[in-house]
C-alpha atoms as a PDB file:
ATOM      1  CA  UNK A   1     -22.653 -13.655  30.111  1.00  0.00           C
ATOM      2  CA  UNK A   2     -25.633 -13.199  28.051  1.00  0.00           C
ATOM      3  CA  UNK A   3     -26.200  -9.680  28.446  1.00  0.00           C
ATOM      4  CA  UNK A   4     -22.264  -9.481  26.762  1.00  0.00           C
ATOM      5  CA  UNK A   5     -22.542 -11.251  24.026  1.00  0.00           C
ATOM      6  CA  UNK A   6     -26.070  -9.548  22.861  1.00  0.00           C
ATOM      7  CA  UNK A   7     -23.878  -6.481  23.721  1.00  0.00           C
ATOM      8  CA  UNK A   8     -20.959  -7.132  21.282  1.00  0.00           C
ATOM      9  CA  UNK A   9     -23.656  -8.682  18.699  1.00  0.00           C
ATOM     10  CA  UNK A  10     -25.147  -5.266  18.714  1.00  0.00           C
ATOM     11  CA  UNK A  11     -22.009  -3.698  18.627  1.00  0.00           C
ATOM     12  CA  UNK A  12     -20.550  -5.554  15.659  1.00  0.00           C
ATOM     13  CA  UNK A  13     -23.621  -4.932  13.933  1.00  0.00           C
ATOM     14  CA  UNK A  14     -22.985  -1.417  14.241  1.00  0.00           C
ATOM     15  CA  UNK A  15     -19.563  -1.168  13.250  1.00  0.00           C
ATOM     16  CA  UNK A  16     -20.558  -3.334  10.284  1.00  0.00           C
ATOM     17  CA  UNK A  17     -23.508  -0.733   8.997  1.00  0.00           C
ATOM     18  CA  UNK A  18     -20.741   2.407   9.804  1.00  0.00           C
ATOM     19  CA  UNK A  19     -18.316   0.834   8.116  1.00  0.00           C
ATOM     20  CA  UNK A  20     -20.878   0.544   5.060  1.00  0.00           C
ATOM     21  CA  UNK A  21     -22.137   3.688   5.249  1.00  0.00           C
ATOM     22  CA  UNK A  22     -19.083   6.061   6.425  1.00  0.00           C
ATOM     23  CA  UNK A  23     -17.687   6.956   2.526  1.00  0.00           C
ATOM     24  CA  UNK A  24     -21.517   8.305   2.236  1.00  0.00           C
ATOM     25  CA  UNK A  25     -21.393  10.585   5.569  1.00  0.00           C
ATOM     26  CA  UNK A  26     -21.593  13.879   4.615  1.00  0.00           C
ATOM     27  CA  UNK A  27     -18.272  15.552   4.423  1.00  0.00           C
ATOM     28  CA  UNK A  28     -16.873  17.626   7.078  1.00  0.00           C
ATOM     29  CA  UNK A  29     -17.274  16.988  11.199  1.00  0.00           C
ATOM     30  CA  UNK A  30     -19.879  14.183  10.823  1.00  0.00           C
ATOM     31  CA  UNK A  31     -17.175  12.038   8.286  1.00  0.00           C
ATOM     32  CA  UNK A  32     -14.034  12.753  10.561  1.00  0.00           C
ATOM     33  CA  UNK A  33     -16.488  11.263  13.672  1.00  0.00           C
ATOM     34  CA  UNK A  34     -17.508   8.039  12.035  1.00  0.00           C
ATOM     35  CA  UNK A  35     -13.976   7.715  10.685  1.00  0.00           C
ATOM     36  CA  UNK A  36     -12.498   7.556  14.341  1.00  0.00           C
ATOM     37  CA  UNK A  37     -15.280   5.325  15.423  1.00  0.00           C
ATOM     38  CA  UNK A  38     -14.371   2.953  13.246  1.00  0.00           C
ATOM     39  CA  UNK A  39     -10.160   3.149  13.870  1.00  0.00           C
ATOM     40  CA  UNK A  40     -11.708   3.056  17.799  1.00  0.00           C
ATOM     41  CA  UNK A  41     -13.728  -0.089  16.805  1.00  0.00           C
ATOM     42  CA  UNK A  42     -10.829  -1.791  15.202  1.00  0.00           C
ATOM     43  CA  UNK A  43      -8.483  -1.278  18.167  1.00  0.00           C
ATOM     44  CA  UNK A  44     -10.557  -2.194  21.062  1.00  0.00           C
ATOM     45  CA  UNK A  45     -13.166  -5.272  19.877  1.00  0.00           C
ATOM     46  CA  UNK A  46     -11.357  -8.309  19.522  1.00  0.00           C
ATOM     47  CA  UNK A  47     -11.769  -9.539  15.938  1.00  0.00           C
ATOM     48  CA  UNK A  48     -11.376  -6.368  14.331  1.00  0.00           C
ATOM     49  CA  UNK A  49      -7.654  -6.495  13.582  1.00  0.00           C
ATOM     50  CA  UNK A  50      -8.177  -6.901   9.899  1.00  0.00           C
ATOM     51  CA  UNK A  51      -9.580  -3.695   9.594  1.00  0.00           C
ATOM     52  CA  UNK A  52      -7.033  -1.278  12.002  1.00  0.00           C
ATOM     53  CA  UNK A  53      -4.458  -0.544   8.864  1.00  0.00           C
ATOM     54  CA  UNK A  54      -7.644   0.681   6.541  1.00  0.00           C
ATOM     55  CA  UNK A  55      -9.700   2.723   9.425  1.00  0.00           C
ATOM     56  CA  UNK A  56      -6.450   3.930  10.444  1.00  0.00           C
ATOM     57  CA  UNK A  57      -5.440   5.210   7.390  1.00  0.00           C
ATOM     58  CA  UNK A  58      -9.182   6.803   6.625  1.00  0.00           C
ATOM     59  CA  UNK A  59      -8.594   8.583   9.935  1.00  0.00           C
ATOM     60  CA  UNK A  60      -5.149   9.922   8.843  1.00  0.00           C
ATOM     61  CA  UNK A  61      -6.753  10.655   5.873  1.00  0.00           C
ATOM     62  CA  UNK A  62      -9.673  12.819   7.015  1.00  0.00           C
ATOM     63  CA  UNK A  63      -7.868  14.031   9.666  1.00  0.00           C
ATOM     64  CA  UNK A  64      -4.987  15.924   7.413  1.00  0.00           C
ATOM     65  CA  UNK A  65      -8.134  16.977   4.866  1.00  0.00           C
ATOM     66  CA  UNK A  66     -10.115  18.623   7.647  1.00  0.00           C
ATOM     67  CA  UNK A  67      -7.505  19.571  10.295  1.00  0.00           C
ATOM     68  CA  UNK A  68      -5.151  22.813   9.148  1.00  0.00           C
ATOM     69  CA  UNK A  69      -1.725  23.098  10.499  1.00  0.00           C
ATOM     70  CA  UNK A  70      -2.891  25.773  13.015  1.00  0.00           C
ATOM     71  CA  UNK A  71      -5.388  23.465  14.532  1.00  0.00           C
ATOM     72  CA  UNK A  72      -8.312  24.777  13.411  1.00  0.00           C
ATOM     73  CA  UNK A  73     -10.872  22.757  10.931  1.00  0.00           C
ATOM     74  CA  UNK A  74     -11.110  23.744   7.008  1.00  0.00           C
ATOM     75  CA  UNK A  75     -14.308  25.478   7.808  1.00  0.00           C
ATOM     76  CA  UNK A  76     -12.693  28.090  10.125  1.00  0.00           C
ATOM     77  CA  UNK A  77     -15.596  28.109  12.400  1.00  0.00           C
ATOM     78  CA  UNK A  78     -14.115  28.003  16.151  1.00  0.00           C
ATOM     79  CA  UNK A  79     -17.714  26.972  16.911  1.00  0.00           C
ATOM     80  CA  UNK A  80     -17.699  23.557  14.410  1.00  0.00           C
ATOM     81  CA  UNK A  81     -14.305  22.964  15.371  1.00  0.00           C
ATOM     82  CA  UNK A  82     -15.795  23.104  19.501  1.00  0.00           C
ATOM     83  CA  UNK A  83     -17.972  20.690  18.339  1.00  0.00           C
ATOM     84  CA  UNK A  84     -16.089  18.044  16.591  1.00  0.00           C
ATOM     85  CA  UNK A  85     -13.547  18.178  19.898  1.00  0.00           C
ATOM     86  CA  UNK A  86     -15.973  17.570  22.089  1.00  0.00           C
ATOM     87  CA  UNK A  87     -17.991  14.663  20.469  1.00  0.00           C
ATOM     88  CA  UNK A  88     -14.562  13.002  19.108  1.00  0.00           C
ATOM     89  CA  UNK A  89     -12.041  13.470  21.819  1.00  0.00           C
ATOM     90  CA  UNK A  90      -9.663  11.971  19.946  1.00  0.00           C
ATOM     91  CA  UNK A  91      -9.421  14.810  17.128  1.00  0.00           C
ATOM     92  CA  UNK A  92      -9.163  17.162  20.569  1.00  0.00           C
ATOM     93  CA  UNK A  93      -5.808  16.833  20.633  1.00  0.00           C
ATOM     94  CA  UNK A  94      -5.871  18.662  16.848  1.00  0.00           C
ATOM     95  CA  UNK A  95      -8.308  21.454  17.436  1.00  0.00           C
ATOM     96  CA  UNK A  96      -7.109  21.964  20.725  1.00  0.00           C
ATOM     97  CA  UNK A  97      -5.007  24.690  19.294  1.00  0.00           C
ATOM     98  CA  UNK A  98      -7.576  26.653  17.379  1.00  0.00           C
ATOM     99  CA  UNK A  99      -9.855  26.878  20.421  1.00  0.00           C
ATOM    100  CA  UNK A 100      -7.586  28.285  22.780  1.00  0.00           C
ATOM    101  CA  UNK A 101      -6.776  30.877  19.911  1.00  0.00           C
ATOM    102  CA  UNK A 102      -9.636  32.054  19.482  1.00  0.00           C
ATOM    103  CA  UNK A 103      -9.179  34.159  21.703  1.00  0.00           C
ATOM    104  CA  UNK A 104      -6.715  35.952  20.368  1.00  0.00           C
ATOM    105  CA  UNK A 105      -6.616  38.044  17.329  1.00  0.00           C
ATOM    106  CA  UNK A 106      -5.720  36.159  14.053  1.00  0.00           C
ATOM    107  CA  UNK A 107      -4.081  39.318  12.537  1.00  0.00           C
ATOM    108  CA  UNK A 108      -1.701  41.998  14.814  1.00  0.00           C
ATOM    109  CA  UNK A 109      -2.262  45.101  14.811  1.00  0.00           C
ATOM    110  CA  UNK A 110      -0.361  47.892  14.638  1.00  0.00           C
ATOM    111  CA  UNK A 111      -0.221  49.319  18.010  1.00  0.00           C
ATOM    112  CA  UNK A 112      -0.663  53.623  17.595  1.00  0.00           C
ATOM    113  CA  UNK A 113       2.002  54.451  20.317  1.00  0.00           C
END
């Protein structure tokens, strides 16, 4: 029982320096990540409900900034947009479509038949 509560003191502490520090993250992949952190921290530690309407709505917020209707992330790099799915699995679900079209063309072609 000690071990958890020296846990969650830790952990709040944490949430409380992100959620100080998040409008100063630099923009792009490393804002979108502490933004879900912190909607993830107000929906899973008890005592956070105060704060689920406000990181939920930075979320939404970065989210439609950085996330284009195709899928793929503002910057158009495949290989950013790789990176923010795989250390935010919950924005996968966004660039999932931009990965797998990669590997396709972006323009067509005219075929020469």
């Amino acid at each position: 029982m000690r071990f958890y509560r020296r846990f969650l003191r830790s952990l709040l502490r944490q949430v409380r320096y992100l959620r100080h520090t998040a409008r100063d993250a630099r923009d792009g992949v490393p804002r979108l990540q502490a933004t879900i952190a912190l909607t993830y921290a107000a929906l899973c530690i008890a005592g956070q409900a105060p704060h689920q309407v406000r990181d939920g709505a930075r979320s939404t917020h970065e989210i439609e900034r950085q996330i284009l209707p195709d899928g793929g992330h503002v910057s158009r790099n495949p290989e950013r947009a790789d990176r923010a799915a795989a250390r935010s699995p919950a924005a996968a679900p966004c660039l999932q479509v931009r990965a797998t079209s990669r590997r396709r063309p972006l323009l067509n072609t005219p075929s020469t038949a």
